[in-house]
Protein backbone atom coordinates (compact mmCIF):
# COMPACT_ATOMS: atom_id res chain seq x y z
CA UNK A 1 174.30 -99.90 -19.74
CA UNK A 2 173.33 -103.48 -18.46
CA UNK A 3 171.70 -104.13 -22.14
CA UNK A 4 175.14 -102.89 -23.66
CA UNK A 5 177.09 -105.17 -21.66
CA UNK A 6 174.89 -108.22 -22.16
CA UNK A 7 174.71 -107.46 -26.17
CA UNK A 8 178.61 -106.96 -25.75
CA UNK A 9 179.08 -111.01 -24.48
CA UNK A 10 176.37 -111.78 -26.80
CA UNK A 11 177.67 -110.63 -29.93
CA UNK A 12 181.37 -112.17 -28.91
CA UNK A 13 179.55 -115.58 -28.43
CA UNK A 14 178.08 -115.15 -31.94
CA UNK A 15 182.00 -114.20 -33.85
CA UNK A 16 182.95 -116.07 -36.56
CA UNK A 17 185.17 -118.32 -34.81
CA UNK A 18 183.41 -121.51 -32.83
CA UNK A 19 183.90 -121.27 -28.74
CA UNK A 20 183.72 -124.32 -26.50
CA UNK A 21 181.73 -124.37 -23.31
CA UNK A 22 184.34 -125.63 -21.95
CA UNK A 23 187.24 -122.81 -22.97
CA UNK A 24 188.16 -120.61 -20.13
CA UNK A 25 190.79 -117.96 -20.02
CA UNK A 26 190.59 -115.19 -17.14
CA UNK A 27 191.69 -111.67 -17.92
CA UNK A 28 195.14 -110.54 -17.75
CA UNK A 29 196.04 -110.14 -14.23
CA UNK A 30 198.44 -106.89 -15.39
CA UNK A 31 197.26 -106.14 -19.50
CA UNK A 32 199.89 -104.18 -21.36
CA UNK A 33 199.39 -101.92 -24.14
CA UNK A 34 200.11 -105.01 -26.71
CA UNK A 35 197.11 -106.66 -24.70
CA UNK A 36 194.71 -103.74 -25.32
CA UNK A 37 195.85 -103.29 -28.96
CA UNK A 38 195.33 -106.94 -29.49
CA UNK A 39 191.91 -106.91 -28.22
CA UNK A 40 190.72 -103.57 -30.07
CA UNK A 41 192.20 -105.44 -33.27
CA UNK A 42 189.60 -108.87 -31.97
CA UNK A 43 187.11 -106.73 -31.31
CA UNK A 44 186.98 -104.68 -34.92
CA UNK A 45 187.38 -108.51 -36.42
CA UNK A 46 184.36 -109.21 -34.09
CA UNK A 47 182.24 -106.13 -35.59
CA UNK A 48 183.49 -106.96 -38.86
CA UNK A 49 182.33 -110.56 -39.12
CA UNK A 50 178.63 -109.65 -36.62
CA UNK A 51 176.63 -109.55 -40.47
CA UNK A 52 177.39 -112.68 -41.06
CA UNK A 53 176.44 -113.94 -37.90
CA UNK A 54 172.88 -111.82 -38.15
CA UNK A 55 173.82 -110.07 -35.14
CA UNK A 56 170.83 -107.39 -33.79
CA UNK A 57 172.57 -103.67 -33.30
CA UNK A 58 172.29 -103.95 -29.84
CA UNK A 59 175.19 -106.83 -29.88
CA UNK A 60 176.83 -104.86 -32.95
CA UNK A 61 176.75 -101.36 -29.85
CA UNK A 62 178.54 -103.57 -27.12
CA UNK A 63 181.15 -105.05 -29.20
CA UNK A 64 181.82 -101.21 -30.38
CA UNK A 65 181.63 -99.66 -27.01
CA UNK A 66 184.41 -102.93 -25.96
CA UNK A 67 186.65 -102.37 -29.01
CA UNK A 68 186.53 -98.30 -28.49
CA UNK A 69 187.29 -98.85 -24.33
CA UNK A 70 190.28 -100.86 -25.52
CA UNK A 71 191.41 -98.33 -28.12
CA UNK A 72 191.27 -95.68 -25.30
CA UNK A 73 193.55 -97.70 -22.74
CA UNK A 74 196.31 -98.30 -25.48
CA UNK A 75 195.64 -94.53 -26.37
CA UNK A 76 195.71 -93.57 -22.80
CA UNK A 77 198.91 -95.53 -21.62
CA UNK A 78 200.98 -93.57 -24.69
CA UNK A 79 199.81 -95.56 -27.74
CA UNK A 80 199.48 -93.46 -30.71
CA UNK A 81 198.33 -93.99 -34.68
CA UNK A 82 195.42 -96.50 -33.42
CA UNK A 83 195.12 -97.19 -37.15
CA UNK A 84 198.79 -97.62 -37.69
CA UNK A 85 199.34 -100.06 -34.70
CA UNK A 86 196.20 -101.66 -35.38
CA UNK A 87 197.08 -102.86 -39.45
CA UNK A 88 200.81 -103.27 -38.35
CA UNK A 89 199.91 -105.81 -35.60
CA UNK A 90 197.23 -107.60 -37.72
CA UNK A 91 199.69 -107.80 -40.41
CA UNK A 92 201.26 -110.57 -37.44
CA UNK A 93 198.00 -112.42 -36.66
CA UNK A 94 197.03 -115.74 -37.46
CA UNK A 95 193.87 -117.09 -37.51
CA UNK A 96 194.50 -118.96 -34.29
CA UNK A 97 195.81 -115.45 -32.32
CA UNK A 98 192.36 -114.43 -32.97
CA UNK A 99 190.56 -117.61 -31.24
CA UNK A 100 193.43 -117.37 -28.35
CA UNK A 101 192.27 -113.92 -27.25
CA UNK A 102 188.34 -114.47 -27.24
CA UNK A 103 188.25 -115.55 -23.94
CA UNK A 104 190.79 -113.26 -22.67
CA UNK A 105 189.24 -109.98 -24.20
CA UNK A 106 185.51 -111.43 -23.33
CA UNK A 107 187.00 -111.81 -19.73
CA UNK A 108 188.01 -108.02 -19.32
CA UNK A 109 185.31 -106.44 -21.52
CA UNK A 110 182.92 -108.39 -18.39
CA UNK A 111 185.28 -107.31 -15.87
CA UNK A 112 184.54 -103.93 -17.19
CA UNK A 113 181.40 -104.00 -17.62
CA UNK A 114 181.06 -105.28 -14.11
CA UNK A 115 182.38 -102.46 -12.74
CA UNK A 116 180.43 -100.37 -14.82
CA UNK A 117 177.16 -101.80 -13.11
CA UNK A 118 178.61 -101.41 -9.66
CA UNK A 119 179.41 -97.98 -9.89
CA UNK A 120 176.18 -97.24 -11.69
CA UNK A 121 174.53 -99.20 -8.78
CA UNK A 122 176.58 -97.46 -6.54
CA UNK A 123 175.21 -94.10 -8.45
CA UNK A 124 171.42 -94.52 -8.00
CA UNK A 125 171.80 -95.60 -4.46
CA UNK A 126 173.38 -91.88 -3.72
CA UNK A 127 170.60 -90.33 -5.84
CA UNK A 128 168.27 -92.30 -3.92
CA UNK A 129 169.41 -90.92 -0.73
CA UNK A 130 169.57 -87.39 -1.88
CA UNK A 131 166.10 -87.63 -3.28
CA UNK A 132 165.07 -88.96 0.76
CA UNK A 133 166.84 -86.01 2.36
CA UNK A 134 166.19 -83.13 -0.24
CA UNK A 135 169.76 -82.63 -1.19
């Protein structure tokens, strides 16, 4: 899960658009549906442009895994036709929406994936103490 996580950042650092060290934008305190459509609709334009940027298919995995979590919180909070939303909403975007939410969707994909570790963490330590007392 770690590698997924770590190939996820990697392969948004490698997208088709150039990032500066210095860019910063934390994750939506409160992300709406629009915010997880938006970033499902990055993250396929991520995927989409990862050839180009000779991307291994460990990065190619993690931006997947991000773009399907995002599909399944605008699914999950009502959304439906992912594939209508999606090409209605791109029909909107210019090419500077999609370097304004790199940081923002990078931000919550590592917030995610952050919890991810910590419950996996979390996980092996119960396992662990099962294993100790033979339960």
């Amino acid at each position: 899960m770690k590698n997924a996580i770590i190939a996820a950042a990697t392969g948004l650092m490698l997208a088709a658009t150039p990032m500066q060290a210095q860019e910063t934008a934390p994750a939506p305190a409160g992300p709406t549906m629009q915010d997880d459509l938006d970033c499902a609709i990055f993250l396929a334009y991520v995927l989409g442009t990862m050839e180009q940027a000779q991307a291994t298919e460990e990065e190619k995995t993690g931006v997947m895994v991000g773009m399907i979590f995002f599909i399944g919180r605008y699914e999950g909070a009502g959304g439906d036709d992912i594939e209508g939303a999606m090409v209605e909403r791109f029909k909107e975007f210019q090419p500077s929406d999609l370097d304004r939410l790199r940081m923002p969707c990078a931000a919550r994909m590592e917030s995610m994936g952050s919890r991810l570790i910590s419950a996996g963490d979390a996980i092996t330590q119960i396992e662990k103490r099962r294993a100790k007392t033979g339960q």
